[in-house]
C-alpha atoms as a PDB file:
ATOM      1  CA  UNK A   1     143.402  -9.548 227.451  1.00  0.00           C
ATOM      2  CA  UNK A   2     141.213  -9.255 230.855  1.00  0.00           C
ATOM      3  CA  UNK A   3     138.083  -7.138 230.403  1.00  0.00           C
ATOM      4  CA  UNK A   4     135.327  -5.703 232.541  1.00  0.00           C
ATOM      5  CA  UNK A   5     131.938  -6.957 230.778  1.00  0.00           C
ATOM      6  CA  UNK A   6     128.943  -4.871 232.064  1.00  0.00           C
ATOM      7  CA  UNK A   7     125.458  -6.475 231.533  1.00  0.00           C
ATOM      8  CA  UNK A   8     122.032  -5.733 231.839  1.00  0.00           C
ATOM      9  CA  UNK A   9     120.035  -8.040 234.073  1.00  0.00           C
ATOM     10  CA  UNK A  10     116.439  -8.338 235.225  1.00  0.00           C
ATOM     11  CA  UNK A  11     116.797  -6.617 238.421  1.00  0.00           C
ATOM     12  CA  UNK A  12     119.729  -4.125 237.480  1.00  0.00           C
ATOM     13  CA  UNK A  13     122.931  -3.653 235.631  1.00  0.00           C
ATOM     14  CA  UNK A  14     126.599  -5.870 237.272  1.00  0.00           C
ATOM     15  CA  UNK A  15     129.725  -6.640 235.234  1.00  0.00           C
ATOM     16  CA  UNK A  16     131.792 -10.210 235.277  1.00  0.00           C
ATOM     17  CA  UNK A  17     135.784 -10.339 234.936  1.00  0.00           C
ATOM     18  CA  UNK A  18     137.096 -11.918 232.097  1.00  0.00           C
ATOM     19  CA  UNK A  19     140.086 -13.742 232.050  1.00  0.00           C
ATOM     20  CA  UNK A  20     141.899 -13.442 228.373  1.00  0.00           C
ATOM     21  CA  UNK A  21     140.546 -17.117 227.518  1.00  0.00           C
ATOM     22  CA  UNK A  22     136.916 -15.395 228.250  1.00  0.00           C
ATOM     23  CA  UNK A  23     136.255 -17.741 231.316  1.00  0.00           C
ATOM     24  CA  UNK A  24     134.359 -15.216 233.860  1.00  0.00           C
ATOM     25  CA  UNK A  25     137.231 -14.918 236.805  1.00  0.00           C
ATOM     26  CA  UNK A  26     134.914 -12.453 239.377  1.00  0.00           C
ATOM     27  CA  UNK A  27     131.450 -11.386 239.001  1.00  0.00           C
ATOM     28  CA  UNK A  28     129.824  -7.921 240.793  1.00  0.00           C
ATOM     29  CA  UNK A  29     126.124  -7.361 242.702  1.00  0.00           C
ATOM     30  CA  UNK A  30     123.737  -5.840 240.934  1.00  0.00           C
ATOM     31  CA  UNK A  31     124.282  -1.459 240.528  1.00  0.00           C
ATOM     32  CA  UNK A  32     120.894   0.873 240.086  1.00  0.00           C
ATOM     33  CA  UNK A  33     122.494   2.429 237.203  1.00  0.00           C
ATOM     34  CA  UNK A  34     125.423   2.113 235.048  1.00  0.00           C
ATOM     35  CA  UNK A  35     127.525   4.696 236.861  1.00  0.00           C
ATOM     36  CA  UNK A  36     126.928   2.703 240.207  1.00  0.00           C
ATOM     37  CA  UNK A  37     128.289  -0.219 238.089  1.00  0.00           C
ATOM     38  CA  UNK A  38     131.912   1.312 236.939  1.00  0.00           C
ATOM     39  CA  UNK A  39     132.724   3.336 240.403  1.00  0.00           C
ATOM     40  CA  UNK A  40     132.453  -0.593 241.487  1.00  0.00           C
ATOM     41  CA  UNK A  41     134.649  -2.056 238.445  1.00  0.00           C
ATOM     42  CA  UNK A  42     137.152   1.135 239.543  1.00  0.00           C
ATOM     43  CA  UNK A  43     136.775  -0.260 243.393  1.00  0.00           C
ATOM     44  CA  UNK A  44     138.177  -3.686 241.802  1.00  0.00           C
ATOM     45  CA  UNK A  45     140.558  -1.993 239.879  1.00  0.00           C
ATOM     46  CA  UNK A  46     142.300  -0.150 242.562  1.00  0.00           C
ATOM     47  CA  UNK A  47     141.669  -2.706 245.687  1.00  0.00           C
ATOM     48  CA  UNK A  48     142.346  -6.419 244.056  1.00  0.00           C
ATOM     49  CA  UNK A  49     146.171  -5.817 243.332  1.00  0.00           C
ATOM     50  CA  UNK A  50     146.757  -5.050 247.039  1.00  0.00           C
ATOM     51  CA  UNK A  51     144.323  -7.038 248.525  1.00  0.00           C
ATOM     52  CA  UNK A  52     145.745  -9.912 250.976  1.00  0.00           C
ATOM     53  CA  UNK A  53     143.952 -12.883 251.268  1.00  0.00           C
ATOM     54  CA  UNK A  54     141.939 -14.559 254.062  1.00  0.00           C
ATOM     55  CA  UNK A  55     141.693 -18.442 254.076  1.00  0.00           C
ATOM     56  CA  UNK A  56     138.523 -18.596 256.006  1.00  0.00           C
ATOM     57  CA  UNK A  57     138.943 -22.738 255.758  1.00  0.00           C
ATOM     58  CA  UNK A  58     142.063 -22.893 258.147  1.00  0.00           C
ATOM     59  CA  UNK A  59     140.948 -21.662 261.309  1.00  0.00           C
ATOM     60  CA  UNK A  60     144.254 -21.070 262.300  1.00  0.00           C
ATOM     61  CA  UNK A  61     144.819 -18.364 259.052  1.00  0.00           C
ATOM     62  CA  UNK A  62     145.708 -15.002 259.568  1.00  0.00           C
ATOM     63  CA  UNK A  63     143.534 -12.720 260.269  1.00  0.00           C
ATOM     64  CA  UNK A  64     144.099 -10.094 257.057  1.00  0.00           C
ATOM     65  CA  UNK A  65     142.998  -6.459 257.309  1.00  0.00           C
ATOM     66  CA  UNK A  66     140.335  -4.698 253.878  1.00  0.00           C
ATOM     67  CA  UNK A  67     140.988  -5.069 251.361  1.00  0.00           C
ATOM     68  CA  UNK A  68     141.049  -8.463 251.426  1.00  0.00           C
ATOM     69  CA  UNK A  69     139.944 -11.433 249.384  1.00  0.00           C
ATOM     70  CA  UNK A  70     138.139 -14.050 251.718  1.00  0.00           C
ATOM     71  CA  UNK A  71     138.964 -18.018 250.784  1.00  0.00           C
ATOM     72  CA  UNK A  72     135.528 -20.167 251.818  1.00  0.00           C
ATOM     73  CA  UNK A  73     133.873 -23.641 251.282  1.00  0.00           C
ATOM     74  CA  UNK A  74     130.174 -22.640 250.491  1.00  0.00           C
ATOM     75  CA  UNK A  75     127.418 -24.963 251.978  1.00  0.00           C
ATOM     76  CA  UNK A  76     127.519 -27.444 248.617  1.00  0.00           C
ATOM     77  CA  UNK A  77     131.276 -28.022 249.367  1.00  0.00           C
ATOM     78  CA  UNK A  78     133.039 -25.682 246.736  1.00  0.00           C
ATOM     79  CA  UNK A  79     135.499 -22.939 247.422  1.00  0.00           C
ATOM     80  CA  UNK A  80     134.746 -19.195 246.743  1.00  0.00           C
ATOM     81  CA  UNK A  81     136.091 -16.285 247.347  1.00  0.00           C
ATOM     82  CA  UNK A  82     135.231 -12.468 247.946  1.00  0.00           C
ATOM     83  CA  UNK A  83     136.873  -9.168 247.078  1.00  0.00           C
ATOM     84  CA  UNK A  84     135.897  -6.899 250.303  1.00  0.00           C
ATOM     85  CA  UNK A  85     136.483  -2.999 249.605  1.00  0.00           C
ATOM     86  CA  UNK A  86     138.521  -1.122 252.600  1.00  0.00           C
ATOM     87  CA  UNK A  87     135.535  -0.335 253.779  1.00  0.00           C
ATOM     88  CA  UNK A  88     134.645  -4.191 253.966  1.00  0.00           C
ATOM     89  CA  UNK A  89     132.313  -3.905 251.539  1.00  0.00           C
ATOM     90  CA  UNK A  90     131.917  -7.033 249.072  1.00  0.00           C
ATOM     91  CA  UNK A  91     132.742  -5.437 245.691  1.00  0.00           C
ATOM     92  CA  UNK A  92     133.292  -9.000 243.455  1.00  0.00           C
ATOM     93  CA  UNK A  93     132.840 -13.038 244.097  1.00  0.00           C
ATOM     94  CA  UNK A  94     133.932 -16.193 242.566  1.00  0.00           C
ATOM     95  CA  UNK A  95     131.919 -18.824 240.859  1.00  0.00           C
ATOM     96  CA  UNK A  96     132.503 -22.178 243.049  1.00  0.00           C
ATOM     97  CA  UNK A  97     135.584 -24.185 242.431  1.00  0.00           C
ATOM     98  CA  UNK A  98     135.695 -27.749 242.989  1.00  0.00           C
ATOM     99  CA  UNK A  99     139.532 -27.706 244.715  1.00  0.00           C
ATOM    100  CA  UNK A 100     140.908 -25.208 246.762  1.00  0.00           C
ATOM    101  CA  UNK A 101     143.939 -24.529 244.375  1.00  0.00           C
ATOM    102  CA  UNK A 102     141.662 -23.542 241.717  1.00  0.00           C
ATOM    103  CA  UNK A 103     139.999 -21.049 243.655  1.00  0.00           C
ATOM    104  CA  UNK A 104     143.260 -19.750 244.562  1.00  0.00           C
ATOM    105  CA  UNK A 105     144.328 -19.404 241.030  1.00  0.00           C
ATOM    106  CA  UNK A 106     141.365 -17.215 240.745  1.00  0.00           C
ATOM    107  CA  UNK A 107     142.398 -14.860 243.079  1.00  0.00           C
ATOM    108  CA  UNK A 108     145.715 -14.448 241.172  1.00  0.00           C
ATOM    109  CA  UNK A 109     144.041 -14.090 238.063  1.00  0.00           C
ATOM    110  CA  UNK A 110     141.718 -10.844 239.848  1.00  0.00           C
ATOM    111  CA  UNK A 111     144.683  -9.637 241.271  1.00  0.00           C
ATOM    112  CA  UNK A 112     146.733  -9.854 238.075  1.00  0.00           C
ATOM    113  CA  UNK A 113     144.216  -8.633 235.646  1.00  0.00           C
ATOM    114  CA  UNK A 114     141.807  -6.056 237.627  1.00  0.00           C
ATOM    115  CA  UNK A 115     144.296  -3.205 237.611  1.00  0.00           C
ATOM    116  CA  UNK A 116     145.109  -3.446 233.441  1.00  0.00           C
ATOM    117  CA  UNK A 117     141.535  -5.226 232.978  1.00  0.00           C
ATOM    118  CA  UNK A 118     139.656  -2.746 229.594  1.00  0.00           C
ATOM    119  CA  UNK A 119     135.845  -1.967 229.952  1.00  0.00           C
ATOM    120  CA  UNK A 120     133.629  -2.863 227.547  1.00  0.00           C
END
C-alpha cells in the first residue's frame, strides 16, 4: 500500500511518496511546520489523479493547463518530473530516472496512489 511518509529534516519538516514496494515515487519541499506539510500531502492527494502531463522534452508537446505534471531532462541527463498545484505551484518532484519510460511510470504510480495513499 502507497503511504505519505513525513520526516523531519535539518531545515524543516517534507514527506516522500511511497510506492507499496517502499521505493520513494515523489518527494515534497520543505513545510515550517507539520500542518504546512499535510495541507501539501492533501494538495497531492486531490491534484495528481487529474493532473495531465507536460513532456517538456518534445518541443512540439502540448501545452497542458495546472495541474499538471511537467516531463524534463535535468542538466546531468536524467528525466524528472513535477506535480504543479492549479495555482502552478510545485507541490512534489521525482528523483532522476535514467530513461524516459521510467519516469513516466512514475507519474502513473503518483497518479494512481496519491488519492488512496495513508499518512504516516
Amino acid at each position: 500500500m502507497a503511504k505519505f511518509v513525513i520526516k523531519e529534516v535539518a531545515s524543516g519538516i517534507k514527506f516522500d511518496l511511497k510506492a507499496g514496494n517502499g521505493e520513494v515515487i515523489a518527494t515534497s519541499e520543505v513545510y515550517e511546520s507539520e500542518a504546512a506539510c499535510k495541507n501539501g500531502i492533501e494538495s497531492v492527494k486531490n491534484n495528481a489523479p487529474v493532473a495531465g502531463v507536460e513532456d517538456l522534452t518534445d518541443e512540439n508537446a502540448e501545452k497542458v493547463t495546472h495541474p499538471k505534471f511537467e516531463l524534463y531532462e535535468d542538466k546531468g541527463g536524467e528525466f524528472r518530473f513535477r506535480l504543479k498545484a492549479k495555482n502552478g505551484q510545485i507541490i512534489a518532484v521525482s528523483e532522476g530516472y535514467t530513461s524516459k519510460a521510467g519516469c513516466v511510470n512514475g507519474i502513473e504510480s503518483v497518479k494512481k496512489n496519491a488519492a488512496i495513499a495513508e499518512i504516516e
